[in-house]
C-alpha atoms as a PDB file:
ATOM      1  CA  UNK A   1     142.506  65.480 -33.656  1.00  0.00           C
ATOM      2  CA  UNK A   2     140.317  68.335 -35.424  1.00  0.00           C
ATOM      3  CA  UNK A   3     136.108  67.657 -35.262  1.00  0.00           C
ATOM      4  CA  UNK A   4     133.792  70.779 -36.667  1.00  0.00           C
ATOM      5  CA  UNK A   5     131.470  71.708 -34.082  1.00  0.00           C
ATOM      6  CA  UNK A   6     128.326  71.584 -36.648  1.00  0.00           C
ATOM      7  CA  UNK A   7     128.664  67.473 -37.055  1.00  0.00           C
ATOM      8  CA  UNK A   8     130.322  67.377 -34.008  1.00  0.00           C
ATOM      9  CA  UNK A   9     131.974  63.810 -34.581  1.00  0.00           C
ATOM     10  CA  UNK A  10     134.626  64.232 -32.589  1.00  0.00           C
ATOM     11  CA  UNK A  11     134.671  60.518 -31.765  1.00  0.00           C
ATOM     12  CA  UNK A  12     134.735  60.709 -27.823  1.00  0.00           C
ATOM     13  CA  UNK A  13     133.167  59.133 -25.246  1.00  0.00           C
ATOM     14  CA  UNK A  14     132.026  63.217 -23.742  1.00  0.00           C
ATOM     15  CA  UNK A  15     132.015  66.396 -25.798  1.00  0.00           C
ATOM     16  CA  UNK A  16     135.191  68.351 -24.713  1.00  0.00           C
ATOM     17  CA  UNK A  17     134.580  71.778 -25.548  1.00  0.00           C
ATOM     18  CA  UNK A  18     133.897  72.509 -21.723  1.00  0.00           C
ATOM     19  CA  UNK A  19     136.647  70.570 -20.301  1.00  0.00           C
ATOM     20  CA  UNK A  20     139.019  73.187 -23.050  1.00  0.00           C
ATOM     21  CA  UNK A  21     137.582  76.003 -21.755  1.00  0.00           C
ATOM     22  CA  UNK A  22     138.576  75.975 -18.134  1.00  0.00           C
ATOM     23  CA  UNK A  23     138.478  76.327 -15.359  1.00  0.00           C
ATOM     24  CA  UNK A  24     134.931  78.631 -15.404  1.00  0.00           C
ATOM     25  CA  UNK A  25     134.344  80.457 -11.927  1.00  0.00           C
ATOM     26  CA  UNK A  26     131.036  79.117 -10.628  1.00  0.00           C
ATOM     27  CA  UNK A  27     128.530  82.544 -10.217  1.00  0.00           C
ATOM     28  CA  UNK A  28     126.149  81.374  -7.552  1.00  0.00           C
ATOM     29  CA  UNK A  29     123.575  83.633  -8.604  1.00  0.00           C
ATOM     30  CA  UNK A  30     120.921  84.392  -6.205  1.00  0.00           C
ATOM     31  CA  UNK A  31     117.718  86.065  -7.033  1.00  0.00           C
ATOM     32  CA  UNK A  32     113.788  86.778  -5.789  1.00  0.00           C
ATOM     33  CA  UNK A  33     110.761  85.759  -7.574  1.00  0.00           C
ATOM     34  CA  UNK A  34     108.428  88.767  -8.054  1.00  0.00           C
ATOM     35  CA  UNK A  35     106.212  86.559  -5.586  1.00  0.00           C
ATOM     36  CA  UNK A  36     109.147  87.170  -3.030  1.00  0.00           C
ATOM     37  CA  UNK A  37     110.900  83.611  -3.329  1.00  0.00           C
ATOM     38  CA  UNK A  38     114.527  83.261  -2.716  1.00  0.00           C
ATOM     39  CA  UNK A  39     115.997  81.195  -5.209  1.00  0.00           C
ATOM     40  CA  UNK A  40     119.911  80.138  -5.721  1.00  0.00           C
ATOM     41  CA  UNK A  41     121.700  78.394  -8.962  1.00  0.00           C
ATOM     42  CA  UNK A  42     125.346  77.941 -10.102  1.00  0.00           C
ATOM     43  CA  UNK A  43     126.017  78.663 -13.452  1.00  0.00           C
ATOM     44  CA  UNK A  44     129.852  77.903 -14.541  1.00  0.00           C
ATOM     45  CA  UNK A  45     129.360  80.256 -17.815  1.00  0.00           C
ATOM     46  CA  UNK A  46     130.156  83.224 -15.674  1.00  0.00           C
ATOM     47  CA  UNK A  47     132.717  85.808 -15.066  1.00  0.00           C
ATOM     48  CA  UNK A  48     133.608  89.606 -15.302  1.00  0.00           C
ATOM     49  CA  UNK A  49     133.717  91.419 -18.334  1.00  0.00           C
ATOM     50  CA  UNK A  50     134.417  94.909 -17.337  1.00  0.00           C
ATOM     51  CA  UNK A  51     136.121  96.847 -14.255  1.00  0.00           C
ATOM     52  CA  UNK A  52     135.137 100.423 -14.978  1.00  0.00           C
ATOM     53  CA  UNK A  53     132.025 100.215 -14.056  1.00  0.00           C
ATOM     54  CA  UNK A  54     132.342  96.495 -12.706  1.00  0.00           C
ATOM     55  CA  UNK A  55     130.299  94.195 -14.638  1.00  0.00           C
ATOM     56  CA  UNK A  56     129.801  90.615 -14.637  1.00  0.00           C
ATOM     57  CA  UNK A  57     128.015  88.219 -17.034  1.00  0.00           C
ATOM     58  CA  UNK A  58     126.464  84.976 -16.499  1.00  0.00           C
ATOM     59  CA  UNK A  59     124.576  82.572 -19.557  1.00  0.00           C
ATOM     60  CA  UNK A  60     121.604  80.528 -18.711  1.00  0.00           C
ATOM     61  CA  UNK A  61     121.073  77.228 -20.880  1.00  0.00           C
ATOM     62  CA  UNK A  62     117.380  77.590 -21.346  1.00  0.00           C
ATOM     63  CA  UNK A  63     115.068  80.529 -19.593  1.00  0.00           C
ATOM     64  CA  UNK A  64     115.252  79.427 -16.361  1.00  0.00           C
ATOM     65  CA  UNK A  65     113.963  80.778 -12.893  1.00  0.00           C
ATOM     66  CA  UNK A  66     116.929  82.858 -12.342  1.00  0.00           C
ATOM     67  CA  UNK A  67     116.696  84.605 -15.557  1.00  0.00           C
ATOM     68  CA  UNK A  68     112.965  85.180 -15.152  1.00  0.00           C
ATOM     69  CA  UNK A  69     113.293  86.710 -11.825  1.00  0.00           C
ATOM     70  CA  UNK A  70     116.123  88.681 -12.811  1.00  0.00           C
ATOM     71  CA  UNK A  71     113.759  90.034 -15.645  1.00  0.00           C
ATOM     72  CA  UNK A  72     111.208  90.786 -13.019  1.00  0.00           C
ATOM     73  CA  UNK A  73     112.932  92.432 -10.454  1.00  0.00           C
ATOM     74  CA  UNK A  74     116.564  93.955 -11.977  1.00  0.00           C
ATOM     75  CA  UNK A  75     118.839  92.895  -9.402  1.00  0.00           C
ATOM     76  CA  UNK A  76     120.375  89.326  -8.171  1.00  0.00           C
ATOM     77  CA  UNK A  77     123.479  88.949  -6.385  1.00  0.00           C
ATOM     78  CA  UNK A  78     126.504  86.305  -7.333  1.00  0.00           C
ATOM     79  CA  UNK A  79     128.000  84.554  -4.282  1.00  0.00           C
ATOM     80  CA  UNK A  80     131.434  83.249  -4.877  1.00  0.00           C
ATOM     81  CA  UNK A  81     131.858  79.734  -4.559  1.00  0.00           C
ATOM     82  CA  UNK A  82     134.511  78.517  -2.451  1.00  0.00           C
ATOM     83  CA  UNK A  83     135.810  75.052  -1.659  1.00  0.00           C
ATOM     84  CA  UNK A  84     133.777  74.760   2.175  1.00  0.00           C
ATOM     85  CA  UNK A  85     130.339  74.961   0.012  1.00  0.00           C
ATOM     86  CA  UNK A  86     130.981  72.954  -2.804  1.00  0.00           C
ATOM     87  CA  UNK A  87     128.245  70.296  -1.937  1.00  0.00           C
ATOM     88  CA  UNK A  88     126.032  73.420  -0.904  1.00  0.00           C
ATOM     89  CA  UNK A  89     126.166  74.646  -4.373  1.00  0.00           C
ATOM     90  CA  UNK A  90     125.598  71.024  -5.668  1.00  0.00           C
ATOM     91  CA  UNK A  91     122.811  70.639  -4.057  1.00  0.00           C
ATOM     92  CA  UNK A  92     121.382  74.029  -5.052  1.00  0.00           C
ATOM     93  CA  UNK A  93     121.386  72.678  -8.672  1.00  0.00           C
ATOM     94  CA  UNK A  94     118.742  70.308  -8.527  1.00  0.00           C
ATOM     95  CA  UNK A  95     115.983  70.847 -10.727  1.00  0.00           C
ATOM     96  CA  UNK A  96     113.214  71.894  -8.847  1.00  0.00           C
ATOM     97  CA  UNK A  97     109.799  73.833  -9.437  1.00  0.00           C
ATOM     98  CA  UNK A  98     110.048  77.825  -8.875  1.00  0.00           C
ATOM     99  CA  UNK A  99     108.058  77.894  -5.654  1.00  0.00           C
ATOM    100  CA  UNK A 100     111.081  76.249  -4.237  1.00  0.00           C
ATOM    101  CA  UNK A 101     113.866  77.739  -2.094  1.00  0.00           C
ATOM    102  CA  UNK A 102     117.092  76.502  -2.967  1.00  0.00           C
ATOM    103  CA  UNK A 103     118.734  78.124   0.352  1.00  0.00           C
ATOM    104  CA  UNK A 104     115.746  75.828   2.338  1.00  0.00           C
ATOM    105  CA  UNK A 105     116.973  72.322  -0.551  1.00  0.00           C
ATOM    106  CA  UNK A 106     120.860  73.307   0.418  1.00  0.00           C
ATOM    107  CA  UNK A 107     120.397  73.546   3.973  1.00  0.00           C
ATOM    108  CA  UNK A 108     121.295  77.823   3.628  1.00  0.00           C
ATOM    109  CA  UNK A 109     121.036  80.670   5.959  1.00  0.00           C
ATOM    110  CA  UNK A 110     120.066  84.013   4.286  1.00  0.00           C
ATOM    111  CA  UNK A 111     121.557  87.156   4.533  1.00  0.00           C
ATOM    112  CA  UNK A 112     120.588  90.104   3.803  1.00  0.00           C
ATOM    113  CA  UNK A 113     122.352  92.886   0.836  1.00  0.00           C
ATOM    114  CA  UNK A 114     123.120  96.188   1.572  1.00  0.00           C
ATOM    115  CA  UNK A 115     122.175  97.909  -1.466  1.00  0.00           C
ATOM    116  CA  UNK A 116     119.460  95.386  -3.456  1.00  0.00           C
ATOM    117  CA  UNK A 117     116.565  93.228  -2.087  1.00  0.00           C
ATOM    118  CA  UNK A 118     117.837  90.179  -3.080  1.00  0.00           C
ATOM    119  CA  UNK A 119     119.624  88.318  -0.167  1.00  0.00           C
ATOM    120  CA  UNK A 120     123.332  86.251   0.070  1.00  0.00           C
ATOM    121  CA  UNK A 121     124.374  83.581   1.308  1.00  0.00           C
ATOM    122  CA  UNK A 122     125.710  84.512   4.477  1.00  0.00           C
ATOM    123  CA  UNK A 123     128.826  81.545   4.577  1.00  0.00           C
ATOM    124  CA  UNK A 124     129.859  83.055   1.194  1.00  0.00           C
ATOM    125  CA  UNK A 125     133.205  84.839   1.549  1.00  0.00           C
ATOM    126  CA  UNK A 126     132.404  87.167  -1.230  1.00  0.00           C
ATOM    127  CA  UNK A 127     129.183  87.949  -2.647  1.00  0.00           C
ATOM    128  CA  UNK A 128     128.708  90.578  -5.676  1.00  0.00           C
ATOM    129  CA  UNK A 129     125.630  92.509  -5.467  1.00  0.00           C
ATOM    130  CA  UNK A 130     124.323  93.846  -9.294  1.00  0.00           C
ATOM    131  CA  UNK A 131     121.616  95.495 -11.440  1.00  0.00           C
ATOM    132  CA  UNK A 132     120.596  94.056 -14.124  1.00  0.00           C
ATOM    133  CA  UNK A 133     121.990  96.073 -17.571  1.00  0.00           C
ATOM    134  CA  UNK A 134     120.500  93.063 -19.940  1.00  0.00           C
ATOM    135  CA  UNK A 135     119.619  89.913 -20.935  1.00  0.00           C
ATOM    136  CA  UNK A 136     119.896  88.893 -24.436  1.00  0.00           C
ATOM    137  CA  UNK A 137     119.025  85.706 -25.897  1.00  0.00           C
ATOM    138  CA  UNK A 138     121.971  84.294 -28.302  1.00  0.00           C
ATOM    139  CA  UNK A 139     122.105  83.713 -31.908  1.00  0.00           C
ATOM    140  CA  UNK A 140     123.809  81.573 -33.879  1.00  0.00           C
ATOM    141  CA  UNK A 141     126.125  82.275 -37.200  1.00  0.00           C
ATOM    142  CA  UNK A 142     122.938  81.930 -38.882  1.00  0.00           C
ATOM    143  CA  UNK A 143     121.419  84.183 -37.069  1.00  0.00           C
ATOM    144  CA  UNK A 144     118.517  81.761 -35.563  1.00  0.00           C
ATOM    145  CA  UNK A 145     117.713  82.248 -31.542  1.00  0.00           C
ATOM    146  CA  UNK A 146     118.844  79.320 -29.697  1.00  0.00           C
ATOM    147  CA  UNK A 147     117.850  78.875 -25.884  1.00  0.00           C
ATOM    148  CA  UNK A 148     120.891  80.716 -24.182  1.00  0.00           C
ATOM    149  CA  UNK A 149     120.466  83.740 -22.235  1.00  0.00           C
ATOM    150  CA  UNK A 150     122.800  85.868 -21.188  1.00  0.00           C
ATOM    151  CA  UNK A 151     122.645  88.178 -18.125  1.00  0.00           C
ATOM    152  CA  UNK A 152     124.983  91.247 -17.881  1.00  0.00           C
ATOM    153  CA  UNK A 153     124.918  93.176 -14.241  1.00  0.00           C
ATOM    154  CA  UNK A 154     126.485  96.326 -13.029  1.00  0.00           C
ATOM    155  CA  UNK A 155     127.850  95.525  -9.291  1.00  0.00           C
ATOM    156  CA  UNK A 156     126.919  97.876  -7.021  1.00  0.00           C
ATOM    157  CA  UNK A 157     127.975  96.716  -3.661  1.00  0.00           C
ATOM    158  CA  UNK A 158     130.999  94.044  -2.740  1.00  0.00           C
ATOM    159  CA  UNK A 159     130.898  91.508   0.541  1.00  0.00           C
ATOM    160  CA  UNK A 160     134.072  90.524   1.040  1.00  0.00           C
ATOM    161  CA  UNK A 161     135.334  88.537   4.398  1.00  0.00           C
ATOM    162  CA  UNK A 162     138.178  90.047   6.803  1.00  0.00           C
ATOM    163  CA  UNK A 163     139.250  86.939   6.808  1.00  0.00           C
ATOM    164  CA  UNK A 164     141.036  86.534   3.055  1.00  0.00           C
ATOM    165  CA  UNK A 165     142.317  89.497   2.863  1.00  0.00           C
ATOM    166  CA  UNK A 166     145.963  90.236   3.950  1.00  0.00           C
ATOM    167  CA  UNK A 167     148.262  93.378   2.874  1.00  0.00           C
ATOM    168  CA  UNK A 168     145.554  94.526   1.113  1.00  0.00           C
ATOM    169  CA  UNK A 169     144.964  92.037  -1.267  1.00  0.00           C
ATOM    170  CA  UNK A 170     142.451  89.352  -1.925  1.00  0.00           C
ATOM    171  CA  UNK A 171     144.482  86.278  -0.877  1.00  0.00           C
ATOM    172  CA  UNK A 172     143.662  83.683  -3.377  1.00  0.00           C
ATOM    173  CA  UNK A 173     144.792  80.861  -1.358  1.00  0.00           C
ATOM    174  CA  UNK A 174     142.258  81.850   1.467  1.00  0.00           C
ATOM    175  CA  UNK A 175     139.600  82.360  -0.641  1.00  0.00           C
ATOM    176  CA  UNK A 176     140.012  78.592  -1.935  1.00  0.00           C
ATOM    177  CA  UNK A 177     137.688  79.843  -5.159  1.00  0.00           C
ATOM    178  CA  UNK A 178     135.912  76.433  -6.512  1.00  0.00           C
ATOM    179  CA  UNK A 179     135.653  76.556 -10.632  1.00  0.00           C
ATOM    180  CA  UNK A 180     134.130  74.454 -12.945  1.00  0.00           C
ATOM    181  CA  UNK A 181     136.670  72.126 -15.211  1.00  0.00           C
ATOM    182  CA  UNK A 182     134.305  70.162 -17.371  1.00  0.00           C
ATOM    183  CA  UNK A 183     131.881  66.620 -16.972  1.00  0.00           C
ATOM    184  CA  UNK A 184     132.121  66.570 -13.487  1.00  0.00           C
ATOM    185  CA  UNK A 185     135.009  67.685 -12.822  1.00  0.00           C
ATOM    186  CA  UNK A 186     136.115  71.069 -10.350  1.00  0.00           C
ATOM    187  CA  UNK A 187     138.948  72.502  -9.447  1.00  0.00           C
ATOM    188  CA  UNK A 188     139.921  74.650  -5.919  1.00  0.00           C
ATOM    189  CA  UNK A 189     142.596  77.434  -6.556  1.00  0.00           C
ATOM    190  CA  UNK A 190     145.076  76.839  -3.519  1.00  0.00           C
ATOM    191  CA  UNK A 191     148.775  77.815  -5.087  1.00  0.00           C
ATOM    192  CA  UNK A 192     149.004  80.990  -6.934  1.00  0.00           C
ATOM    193  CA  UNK A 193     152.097  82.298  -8.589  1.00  0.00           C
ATOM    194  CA  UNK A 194     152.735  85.885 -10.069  1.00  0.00           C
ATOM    195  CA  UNK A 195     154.196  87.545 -13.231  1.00  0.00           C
ATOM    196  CA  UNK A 196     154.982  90.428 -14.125  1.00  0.00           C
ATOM    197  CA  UNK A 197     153.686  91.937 -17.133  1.00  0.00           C
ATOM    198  CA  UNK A 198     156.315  93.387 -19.568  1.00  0.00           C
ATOM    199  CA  UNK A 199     156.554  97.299 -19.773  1.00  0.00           C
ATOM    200  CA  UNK A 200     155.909  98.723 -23.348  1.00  0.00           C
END
């Protein structure tokens, strides 16, 4: 089958282009209000774009109370989602009114960064501490604004628990990362195979 994304008549029950793009890591991205509210989302358009400095991105569907706080204050932190708080992070997506907590709606305990204000979660086994670099608001090919925001941070300080980490390596296995697969569908990375890239 072949549908153009502008009519979009792809003649299916769900629109696939999320389930095709997959799996997404899940950046749990936690943040304070410039009131001094803790808030917590999951957004699956997230990952790393650079290593040298170490930056991650994350895109927000709408300007929503993560990107305003981010705005506001410069720094959030991304907890990693792994399979033991998947219905942790579900719950911390419900749509609720800024002067809510979602550590409080998910049942969370707190805890605090080394290097920024905003706190972790403390039962994350990784948690990425950043600055904010940017946010910029998309365009399309026409160049019109549409209501996606992206948010690019520099992290300055890594959590990372003893416990996955063997040889010195992350182990992927231990980490049991969660990731987003489309609809409502997730996956949990548990085997993990290697190759070898070829030498030039």
């Amino acid at each position: 089958m072949f549908y153009d994304t502008v009519s979009n008549a792809h003649g299916l029950a769900f629109n696939p282009f999320k389930a095709l793009v997959a799996p997404r890591p899940i950046g749990w991205i936690s943040s304070l209000s410039a009131e001094g509210t803790a808030n917590l989302a999951p957004y699956s358009f997230f990952n790393a774009v650079a290593d040298t400095p170490p930056i991650v991105m994350f895109s927000s569907s709408g300007w929503k109370d993560s990107v305003r706080n981010i705005e506001a204050t410069g720094e959030f932190v991304c907890n990693i989602v792994s399979h033991d708080l998947r219905d942790e992070m579900n719950a911390s997506s419900a749509p609720v009114g800024p002067g809510v907590s979602e550590f409080e709606l998910a049942g969370l305990e707190m805890a605090p960064s080394n290097l920024v204000k905003v706190p972790r979660v403390k039962r994350a086994k990784a948690a990425l501490e950043c600055r904010m670099l940017q946010i910029q608001q998309l365009k399309d090919l026409d160049g019109n604004a549409v209501q996606n925001y992206m948010v690019l941070g520099q992290v300055v300080g890594v959590h990372i628990d003893d416990s996955i980490i063997e040889n010195g390596r992350v182990v992927p296995s231990r980490l049991e990362l969660l990731s987003r697969l489309g609809y409502k569908d997730y996956d949990v990375t548990r085997e993990v195979f290697e190759l070898t890239r070829p030498k030039g």
